[in-house]
Protein backbone atom coordinates (compact mmCIF):
# COMPACT_ATOMS: atom_id res chain seq x y z
CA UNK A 1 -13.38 2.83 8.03
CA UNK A 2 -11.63 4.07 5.05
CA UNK A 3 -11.75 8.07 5.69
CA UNK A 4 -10.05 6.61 9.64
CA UNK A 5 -7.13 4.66 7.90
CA UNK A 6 -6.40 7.48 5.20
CA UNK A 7 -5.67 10.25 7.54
CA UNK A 8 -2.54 7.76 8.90
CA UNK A 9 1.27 8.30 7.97
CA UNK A 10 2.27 5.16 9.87
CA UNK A 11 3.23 1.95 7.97
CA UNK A 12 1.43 -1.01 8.99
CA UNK A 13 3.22 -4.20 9.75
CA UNK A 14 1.73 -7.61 9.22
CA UNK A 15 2.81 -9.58 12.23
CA UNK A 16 2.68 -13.69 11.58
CA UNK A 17 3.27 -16.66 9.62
CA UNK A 18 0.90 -17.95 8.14
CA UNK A 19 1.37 -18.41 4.63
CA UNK A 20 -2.45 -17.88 3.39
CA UNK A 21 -2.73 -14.93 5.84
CA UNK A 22 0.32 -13.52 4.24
CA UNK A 23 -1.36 -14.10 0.85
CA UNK A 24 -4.16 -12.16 1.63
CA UNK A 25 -2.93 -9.19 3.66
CA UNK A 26 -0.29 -8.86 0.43
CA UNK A 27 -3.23 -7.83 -1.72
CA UNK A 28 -4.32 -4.86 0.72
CA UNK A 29 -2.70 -1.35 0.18
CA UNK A 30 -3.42 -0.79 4.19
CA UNK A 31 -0.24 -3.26 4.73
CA UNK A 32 2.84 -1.66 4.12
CA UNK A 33 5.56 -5.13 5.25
CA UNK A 34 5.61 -8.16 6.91
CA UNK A 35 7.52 -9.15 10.17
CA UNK A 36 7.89 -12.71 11.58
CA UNK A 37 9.93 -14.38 14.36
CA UNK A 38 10.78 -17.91 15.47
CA UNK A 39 7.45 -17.79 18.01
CA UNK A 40 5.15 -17.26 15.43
CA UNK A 41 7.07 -19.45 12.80
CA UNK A 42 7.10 -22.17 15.71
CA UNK A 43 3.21 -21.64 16.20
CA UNK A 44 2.58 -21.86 12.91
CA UNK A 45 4.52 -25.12 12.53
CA UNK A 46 7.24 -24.11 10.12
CA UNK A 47 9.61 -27.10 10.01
CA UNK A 48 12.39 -25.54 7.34
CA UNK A 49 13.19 -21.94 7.83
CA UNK A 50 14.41 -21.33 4.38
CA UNK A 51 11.52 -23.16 2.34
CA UNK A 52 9.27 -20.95 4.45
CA UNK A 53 10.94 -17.63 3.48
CA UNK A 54 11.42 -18.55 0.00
CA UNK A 55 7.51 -19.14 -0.19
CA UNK A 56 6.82 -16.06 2.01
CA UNK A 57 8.95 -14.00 -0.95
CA UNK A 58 7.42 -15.42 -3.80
CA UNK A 59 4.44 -13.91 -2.54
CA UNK A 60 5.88 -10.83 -1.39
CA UNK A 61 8.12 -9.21 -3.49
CA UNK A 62 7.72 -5.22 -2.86
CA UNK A 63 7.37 -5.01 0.41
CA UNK A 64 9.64 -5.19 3.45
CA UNK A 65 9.80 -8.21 5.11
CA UNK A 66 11.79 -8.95 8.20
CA UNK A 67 13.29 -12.44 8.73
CA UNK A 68 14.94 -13.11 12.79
CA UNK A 69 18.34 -14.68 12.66
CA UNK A 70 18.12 -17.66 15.18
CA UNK A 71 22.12 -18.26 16.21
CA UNK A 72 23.67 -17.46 19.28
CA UNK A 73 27.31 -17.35 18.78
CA UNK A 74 28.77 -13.98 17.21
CA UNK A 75 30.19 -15.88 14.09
CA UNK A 76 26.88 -18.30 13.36
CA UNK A 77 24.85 -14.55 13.83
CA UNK A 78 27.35 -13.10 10.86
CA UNK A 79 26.84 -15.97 8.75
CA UNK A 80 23.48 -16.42 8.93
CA UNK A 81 22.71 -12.45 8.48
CA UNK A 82 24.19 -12.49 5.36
CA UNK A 83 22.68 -15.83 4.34
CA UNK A 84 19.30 -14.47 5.24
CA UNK A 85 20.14 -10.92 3.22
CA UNK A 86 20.80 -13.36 -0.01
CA UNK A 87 17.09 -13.96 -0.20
CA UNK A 88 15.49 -10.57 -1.47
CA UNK A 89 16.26 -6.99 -1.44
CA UNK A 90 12.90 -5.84 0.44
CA UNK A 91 14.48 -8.49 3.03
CA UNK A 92 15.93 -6.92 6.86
CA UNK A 93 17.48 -8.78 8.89
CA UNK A 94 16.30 -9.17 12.66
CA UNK A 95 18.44 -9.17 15.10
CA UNK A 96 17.78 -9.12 19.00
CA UNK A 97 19.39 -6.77 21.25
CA UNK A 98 20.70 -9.04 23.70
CA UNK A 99 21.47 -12.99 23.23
CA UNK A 100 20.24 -15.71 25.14
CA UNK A 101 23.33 -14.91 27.40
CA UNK A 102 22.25 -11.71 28.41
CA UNK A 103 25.05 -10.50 26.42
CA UNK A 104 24.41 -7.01 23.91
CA UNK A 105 25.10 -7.50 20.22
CA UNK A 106 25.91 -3.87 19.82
CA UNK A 107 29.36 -4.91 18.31
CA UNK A 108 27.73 -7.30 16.10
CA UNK A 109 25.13 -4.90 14.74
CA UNK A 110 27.84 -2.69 14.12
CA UNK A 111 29.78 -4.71 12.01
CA UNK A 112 26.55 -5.98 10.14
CA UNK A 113 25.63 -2.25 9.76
CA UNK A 114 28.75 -1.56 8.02
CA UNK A 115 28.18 -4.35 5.79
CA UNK A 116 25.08 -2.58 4.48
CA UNK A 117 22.57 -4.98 5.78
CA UNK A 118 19.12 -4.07 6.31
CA UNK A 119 18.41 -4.81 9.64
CA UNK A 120 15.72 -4.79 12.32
CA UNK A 121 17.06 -4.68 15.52
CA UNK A 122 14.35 -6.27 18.07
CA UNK A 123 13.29 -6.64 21.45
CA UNK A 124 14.19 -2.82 22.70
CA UNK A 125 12.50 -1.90 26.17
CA UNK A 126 14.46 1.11 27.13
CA UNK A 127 15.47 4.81 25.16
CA UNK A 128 18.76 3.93 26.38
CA UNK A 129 18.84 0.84 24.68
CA UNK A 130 17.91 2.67 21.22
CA UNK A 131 20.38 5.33 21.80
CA UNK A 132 22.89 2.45 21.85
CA UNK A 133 22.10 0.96 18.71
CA UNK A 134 21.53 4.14 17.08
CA UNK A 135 25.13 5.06 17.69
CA UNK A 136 26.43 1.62 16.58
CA UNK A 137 25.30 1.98 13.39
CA UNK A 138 25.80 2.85 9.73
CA UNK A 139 23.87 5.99 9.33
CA UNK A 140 23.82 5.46 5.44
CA UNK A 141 21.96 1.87 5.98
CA UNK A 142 18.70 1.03 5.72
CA UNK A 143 17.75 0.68 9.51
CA UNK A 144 14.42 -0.40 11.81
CA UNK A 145 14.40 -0.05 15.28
CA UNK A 146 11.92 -1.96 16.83
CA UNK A 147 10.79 -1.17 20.81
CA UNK A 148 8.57 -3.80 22.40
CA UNK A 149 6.02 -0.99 23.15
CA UNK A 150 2.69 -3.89 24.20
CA UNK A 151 5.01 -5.68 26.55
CA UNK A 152 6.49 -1.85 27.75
CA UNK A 153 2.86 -1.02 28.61
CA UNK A 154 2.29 -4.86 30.56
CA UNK A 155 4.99 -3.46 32.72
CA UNK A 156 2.89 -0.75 33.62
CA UNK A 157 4.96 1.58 31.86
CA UNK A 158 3.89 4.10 29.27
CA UNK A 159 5.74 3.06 26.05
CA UNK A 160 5.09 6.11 24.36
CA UNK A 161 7.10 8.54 26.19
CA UNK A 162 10.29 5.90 25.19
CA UNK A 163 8.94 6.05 21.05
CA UNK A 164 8.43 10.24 21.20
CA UNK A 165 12.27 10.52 22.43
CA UNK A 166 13.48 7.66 19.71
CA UNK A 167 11.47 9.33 17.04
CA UNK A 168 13.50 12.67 18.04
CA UNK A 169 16.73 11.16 18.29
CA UNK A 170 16.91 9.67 14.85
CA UNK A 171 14.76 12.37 13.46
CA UNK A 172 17.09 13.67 10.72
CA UNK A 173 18.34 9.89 9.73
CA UNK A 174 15.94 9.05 6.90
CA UNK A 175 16.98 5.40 6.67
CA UNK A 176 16.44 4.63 10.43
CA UNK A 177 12.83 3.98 11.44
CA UNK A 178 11.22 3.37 14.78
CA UNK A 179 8.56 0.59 14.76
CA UNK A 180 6.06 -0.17 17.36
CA UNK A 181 5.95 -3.90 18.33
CA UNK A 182 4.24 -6.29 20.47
CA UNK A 183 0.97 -4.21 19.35
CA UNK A 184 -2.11 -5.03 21.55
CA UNK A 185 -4.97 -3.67 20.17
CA UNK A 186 -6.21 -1.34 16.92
CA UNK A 187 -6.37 2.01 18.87
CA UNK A 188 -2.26 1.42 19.16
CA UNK A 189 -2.43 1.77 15.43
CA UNK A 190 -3.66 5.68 15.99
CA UNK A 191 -1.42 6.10 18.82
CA UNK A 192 1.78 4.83 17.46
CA UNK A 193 0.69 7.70 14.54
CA UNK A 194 -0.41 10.78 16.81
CA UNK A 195 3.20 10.27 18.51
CA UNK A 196 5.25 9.96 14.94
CA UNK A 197 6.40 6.56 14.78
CA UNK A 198 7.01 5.54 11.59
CA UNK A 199 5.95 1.43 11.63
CA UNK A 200 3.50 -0.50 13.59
CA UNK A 201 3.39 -4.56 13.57
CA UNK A 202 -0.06 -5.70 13.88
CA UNK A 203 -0.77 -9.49 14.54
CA UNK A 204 -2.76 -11.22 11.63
CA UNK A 205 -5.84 -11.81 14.60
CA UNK A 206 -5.93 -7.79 15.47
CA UNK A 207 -5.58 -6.88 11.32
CA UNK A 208 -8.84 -9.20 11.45
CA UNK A 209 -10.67 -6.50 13.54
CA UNK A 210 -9.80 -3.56 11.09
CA UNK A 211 -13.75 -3.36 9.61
CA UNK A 212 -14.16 -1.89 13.05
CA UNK A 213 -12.40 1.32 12.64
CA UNK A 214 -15.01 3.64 12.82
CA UNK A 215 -18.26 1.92 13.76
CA UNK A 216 -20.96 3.24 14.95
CA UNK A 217 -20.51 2.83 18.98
CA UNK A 218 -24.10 3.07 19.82
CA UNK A 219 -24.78 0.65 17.31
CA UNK A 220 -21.56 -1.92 18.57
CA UNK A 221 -23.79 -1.10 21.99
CA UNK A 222 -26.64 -3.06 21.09
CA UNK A 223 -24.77 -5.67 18.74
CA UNK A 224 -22.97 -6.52 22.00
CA UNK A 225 -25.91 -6.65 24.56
CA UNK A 226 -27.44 -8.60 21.93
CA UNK A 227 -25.35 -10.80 21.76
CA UNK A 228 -24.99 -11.61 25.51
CA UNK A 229 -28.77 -12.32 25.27
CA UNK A 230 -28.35 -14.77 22.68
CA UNK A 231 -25.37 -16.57 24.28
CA UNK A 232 -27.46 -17.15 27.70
CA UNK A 233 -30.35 -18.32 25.41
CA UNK A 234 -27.95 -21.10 24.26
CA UNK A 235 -26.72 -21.55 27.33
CA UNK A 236 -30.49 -22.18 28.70
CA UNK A 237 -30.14 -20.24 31.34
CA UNK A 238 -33.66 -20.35 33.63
């Protein structure tokens, strides 16, 4: 596993909310930041947004973390932006493309940009929708662009032809990154690499299949028929 997972220059994502999860994946040098969202906080039954990121930074405290702002209205997004940048300096600031309106927060992220706040700008399906952002914001801040590449590829689409031409366009901006999101299986890990992107988020239950990197297929062969055999044993199959 370990001569697989050196060879990568992508920075791996941990993708959840669960505090002990969080714990754990902390220790390993394979995770490079942490990403969450109101799904996964809502999943995980987090009940006070701000207790939860307080305890999610005491454990975390060098590396990025991205925290969703969960507002609608222009004003409420401002304020809570910069509420949610009070927390930590590893801390970005995610903030979705379009509101629940169907309305673009490219203004918005412009202003925020200018403010110097690390953001993540999230849920980006289209290059044309990261050439927007890209030009509405601060070149000299700290910015992660984040294309919805698993739910691009559910479409039938192949997401990586969108992350090659964002990795080109903000190739010679050093603070803006292109992550790949929504990730569906270990293999996008290598992908999202071979392609340059720069970040992958990886749910906590894929990160959980990461001793597989590298087995031996022949022997995953027989572990699998094996186990087939065992399961219509229990099932008492005659």
């Amino acid at each position: 596993m370990k001569k697989h997972l050196k060879k990568l220059k992508i920075h791996i994502y941990a993708d959840g909310a669960d505090l002990k999860e969080i714990k754990t994946f902390n220790k390993s040098k394979l995770i490079n930041g942490f990403t969450t969202n109101p799904s996964l906080m809502k999943s995980s039954n987090v009940k006070n947004y701000k207790s939860f990121a307080q305890q999610v930074l005491k454990i975390v405290k060098n590396k990025s973390v991205s925290f969703e702002i969960f507002a609608d209205d222009q004003n409420e997004i401002l304020k809570q932006a910069k509420e949610i940048k009070s927390w930590g300096k590893n801390v970005f600031v995610k903030v979705p493309y379009f509101n629940s309106r169907g309305n673009k927060n490219l203004s918005l992220i412009n202003k925020l940009s200018k403010l110097g706040i690390n953001l993540n700008i999230t849920a980006l399906f289209t290059f044309s929708q990261v050439k927007e952002v890209f030009n509405n914001i601060d070149k000299d801040s700290q910015t992660i662009l984040s294309i919805f590449a698993g739910r691009v590829a559910d479409t039938g689409i192949d997401p990586t032809t969108i992350i090659k031409r964002s990795v080109k366009l903000t190739k010679k901006n050093k603070k803006v990154k292109i992550l790949w999101a929504s990730c569906r299986e270990l293999y996008s890990i290598f992908l999202a690499n071979k392609i340059g992107c720069h970040i992958i988020t990886v749910p906590n239950s894929i990160l959980k299949k990461i001793n597989l990197v590298g087995k031996n297929l022949t022997k995953y062969s027989k572990e699998t028929s094996n186990q087939f055999f065992k399961d219509s044993r229990g099932i008492k199959f005659n």
